[in-house]
Protein backbone atom coordinates (compact mmCIF):
# COMPACT_ATOMS: atom_id res chain seq x y z
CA UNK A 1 -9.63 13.51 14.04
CA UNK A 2 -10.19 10.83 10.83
CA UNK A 3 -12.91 8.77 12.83
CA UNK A 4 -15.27 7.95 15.82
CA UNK A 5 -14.37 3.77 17.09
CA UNK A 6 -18.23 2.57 17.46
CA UNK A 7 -16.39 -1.23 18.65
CA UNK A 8 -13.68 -3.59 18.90
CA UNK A 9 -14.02 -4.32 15.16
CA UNK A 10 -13.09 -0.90 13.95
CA UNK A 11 -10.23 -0.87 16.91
CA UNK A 12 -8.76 -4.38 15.38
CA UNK A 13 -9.11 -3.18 11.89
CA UNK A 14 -7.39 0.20 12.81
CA UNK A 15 -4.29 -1.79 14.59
CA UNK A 16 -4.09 -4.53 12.29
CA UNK A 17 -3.68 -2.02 9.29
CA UNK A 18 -1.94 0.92 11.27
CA UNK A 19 0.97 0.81 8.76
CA UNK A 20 -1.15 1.55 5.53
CA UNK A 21 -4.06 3.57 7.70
CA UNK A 22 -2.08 5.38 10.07
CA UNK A 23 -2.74 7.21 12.95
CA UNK A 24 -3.90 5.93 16.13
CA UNK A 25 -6.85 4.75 18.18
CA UNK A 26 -6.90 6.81 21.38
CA UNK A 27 -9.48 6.18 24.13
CA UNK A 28 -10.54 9.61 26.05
CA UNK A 29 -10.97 7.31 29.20
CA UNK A 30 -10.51 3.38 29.87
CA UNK A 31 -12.75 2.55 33.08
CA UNK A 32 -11.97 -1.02 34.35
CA UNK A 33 -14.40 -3.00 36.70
CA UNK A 34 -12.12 -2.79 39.61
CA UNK A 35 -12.86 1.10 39.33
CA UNK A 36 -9.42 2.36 37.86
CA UNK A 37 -10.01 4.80 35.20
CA UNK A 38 -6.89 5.79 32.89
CA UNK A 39 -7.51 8.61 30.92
CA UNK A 40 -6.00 9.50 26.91
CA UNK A 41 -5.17 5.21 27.56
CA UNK A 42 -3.79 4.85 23.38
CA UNK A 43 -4.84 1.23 22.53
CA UNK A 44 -1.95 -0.83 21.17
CA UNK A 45 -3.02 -4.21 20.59
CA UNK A 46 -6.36 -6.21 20.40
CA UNK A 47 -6.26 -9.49 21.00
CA UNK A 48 -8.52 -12.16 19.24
CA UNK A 49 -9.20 -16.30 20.40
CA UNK A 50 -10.81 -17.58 17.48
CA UNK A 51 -13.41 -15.12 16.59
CA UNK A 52 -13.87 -13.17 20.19
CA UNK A 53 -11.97 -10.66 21.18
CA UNK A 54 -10.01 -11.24 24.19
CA UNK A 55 -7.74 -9.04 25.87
CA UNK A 56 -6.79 -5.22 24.95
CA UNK A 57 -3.58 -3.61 25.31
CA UNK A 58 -3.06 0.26 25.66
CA UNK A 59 -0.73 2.53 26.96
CA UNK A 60 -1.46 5.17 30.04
CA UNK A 61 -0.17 8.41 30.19
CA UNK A 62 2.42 7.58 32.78
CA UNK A 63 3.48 4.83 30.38
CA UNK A 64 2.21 1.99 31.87
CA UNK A 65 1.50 -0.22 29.74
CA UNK A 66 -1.50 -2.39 30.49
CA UNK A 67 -2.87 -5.80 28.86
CA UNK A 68 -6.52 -6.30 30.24
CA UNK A 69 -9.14 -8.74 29.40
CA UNK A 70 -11.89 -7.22 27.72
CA UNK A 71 -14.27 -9.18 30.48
CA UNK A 72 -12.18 -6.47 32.87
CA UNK A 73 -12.94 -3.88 31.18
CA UNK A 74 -15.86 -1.44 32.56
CA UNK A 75 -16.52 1.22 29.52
CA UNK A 76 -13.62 2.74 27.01
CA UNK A 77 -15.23 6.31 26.24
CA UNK A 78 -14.72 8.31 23.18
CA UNK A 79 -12.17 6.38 21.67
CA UNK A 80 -11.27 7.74 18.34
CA UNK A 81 -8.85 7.28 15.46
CA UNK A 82 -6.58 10.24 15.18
CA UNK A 83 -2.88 11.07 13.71
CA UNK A 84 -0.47 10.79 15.72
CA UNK A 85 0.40 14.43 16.06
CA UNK A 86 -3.59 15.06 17.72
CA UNK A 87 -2.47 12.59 20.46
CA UNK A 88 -3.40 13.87 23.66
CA UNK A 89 -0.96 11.46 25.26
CA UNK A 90 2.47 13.42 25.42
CA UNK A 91 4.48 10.15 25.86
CA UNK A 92 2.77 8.09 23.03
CA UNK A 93 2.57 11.00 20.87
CA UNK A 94 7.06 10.96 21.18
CA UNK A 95 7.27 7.55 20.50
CA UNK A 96 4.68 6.98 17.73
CA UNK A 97 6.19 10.08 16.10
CA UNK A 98 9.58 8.67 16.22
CA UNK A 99 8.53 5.71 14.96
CA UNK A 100 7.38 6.96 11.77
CA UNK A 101 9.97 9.68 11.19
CA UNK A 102 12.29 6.34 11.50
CA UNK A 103 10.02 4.80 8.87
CA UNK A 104 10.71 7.99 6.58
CA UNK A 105 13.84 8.15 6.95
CA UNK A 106 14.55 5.27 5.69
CA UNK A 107 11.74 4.92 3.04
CA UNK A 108 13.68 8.31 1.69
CA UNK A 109 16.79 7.02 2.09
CA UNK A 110 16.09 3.26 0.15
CA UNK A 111 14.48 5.50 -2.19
CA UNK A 112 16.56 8.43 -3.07
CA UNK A 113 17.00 9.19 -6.57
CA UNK A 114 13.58 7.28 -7.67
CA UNK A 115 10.23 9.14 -7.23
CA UNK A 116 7.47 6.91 -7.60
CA UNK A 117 4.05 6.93 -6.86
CA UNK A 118 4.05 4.50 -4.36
CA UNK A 119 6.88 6.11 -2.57
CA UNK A 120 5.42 9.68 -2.78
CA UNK A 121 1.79 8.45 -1.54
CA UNK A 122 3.60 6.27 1.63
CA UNK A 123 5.65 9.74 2.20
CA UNK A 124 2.98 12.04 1.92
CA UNK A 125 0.85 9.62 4.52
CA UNK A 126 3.76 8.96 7.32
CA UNK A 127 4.35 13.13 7.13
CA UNK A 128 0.68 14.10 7.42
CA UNK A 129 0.48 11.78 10.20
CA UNK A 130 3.05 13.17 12.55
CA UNK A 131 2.30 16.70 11.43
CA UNK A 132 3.80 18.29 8.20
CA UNK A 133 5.79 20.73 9.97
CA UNK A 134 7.82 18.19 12.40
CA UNK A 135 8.73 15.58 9.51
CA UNK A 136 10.20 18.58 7.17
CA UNK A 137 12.30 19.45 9.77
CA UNK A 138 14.08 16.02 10.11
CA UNK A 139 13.75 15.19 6.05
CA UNK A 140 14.13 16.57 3.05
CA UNK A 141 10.62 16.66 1.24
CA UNK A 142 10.96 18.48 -1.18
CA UNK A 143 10.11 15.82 -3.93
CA UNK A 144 6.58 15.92 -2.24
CA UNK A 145 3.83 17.78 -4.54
CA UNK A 146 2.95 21.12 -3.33
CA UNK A 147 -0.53 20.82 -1.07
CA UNK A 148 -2.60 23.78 -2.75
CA UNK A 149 -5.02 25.44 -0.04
CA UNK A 150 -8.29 24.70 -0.83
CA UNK A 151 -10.42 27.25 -2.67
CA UNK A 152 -14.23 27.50 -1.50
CA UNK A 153 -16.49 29.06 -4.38
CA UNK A 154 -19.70 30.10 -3.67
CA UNK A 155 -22.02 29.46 -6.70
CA UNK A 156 -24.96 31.93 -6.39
């Protein structure tokens, strides 16, 4: 899990930048005032009028996907930002990851034969964010610099 959402601010700021942040903002339950309650609901737009937020959009785990005005909506509990491989919801969790191995693809492709830092640092962030593992088995990463495990040392 990056982060705990504490409002709509950090939701907007999470979708507006979702292509250099990453990840996404999943809500452990959405409760609406009519008394539905959709549960792992990943929020996929956040609408703004002005400077109010008006209506959210997010995506059930039977793939509904909802628009609701934010007046409609009851309590969103334990919404987080996570990568997209800790999605709880199976069906966003497929599309978001092949979404971004897409974006990989092609980010390799435009860029074989040129390493740069730029490059490396977008590749490095779309493969840690569907899961190392599942994006070296679609792409070649080997131009990637080797992640060394983390040493602990315990000074006195």
């Amino acid at each position: 899990m990056r982060y705990q959402i504490n409002g709509y601010t950090d939701m907007y700021t999470v979708i507006a930048n979702e292509r250099k942040v990453g990840g996404a903002i999943e809500a452990g339950s959405i409760r609406l005032r009519t008394g539905e309650i959709y549960t792992n609901a990943v929020l996929t737009r956040l609408e703004m009028s002005g400077t109010h937020f008006c209506s959210v959009g997010f995506v059930t785990e039977e793939g509904k996907r909802l628009i609701v005005h934010v007046d409609d909506i009851s309590m969103i509990a334990d919404a987080r930002h996570v990568d997209v491989w800790e999605l709880q919801n199976d069906l966003m969790r497929e599309e978001k990851t092949a979404e971004r191995l897409k974006r990989l693809k092609r980010l390799c492709e435009l860029n074989e034969g040129s390493c740069t830092l730029t490059f490396q640092e977008e590749a490095t962030q779309l493969a840690q964010d569907i899961g190392l593992e599942t994006a070296r088995a679609h792409v070649d990463l080997d131009f990637l610099p080797a992640q060394e495990k983390t040493r602990v040392v315990r000074i006195a």
